[in-house]
Protein backbone atom coordinates (compact mmCIF):
# COMPACT_ATOMS: atom_id res chain seq x y z
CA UNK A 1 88.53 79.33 69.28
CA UNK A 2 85.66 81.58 70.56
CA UNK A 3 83.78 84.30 68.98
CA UNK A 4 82.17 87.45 70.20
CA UNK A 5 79.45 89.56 68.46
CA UNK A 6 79.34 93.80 69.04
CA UNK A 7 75.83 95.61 68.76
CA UNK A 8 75.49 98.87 68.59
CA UNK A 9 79.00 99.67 67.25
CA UNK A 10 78.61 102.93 66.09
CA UNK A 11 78.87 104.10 61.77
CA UNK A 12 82.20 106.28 63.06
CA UNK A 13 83.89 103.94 64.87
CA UNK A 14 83.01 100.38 62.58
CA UNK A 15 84.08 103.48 59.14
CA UNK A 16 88.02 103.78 61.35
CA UNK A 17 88.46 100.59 61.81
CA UNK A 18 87.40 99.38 58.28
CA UNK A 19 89.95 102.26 57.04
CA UNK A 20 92.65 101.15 59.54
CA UNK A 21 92.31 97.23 58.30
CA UNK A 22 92.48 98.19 55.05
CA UNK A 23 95.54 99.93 55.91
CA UNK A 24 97.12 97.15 57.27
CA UNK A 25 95.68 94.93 54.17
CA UNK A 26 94.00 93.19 56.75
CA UNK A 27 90.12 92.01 57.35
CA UNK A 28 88.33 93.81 59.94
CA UNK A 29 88.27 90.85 62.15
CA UNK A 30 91.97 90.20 62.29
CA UNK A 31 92.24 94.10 62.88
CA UNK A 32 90.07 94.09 65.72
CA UNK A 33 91.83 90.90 66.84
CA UNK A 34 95.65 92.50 66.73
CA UNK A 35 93.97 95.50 68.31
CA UNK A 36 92.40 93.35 71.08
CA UNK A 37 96.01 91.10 71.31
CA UNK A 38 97.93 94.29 71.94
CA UNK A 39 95.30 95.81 74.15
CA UNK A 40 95.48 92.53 76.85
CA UNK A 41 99.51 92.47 76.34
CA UNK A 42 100.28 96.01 77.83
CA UNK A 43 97.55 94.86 80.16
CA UNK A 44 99.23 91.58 81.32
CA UNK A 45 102.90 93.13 81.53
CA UNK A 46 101.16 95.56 84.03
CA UNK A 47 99.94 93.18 86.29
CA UNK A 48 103.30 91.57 86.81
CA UNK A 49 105.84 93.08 89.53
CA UNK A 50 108.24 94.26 87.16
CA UNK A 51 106.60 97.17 85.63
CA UNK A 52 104.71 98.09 88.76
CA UNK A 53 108.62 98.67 90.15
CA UNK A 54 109.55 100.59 87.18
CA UNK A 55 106.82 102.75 87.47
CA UNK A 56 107.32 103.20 91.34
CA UNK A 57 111.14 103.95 90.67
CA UNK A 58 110.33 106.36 87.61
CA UNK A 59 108.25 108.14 90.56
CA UNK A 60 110.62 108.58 92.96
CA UNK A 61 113.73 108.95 91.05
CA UNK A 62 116.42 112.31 91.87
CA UNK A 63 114.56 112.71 95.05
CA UNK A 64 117.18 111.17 96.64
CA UNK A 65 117.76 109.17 99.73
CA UNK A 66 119.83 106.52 97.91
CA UNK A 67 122.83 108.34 99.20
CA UNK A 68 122.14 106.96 103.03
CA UNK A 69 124.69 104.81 104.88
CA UNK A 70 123.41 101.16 105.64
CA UNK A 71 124.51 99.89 108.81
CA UNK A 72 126.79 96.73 108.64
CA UNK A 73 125.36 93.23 109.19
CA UNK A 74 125.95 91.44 111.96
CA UNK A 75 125.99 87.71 112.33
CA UNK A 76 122.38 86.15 112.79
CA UNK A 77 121.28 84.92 116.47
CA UNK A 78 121.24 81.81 117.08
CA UNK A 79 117.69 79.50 116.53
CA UNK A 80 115.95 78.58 119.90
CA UNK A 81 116.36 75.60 121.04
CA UNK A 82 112.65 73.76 121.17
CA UNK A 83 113.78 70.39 122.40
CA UNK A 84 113.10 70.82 126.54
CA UNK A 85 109.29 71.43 127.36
């Protein structure tokens, strides 16, 4: 398991999440460590296709167009033939 150190974390910031820990009867490592956890989760899930296509379809939603006729398929043409020079 690795460790990081934070300098300069300022009074305001280290006071909030000392209250928030305490809160959560937790240490302020294992806060910052469920903060961090759930930070890079929502990150991860974002990076995936899936909520890239929700987000795209929340967009675009009631604007319509879904209503459009789709042609019918035909049957596929046949592959070349590659055998003769």
């Amino acid at each position: 398991m690795s460790s990081i150190t934070i300098r300069n974390l300022d009074e305001n910031l280290k006071a909030s999440l000392r209250m928030r820990a305490a809160r959560h009867g937790l240490s302020m490592e294992q806060e910052v460590r469920n903060i961090l956890q759930s930070t890079l989760a929502t990150d991860a899930s974002q990076v995936n296709g899936l909520d890239f296509a929700l987000r795209i379809h929340q967009r675009f939603k009631g604007l319509g167009g879904d209503d459009l006729l789709l042609p019918e398929r035909t049957s596929a043409r046949p592959a070349p033939d590659f055998s003769q020079p």
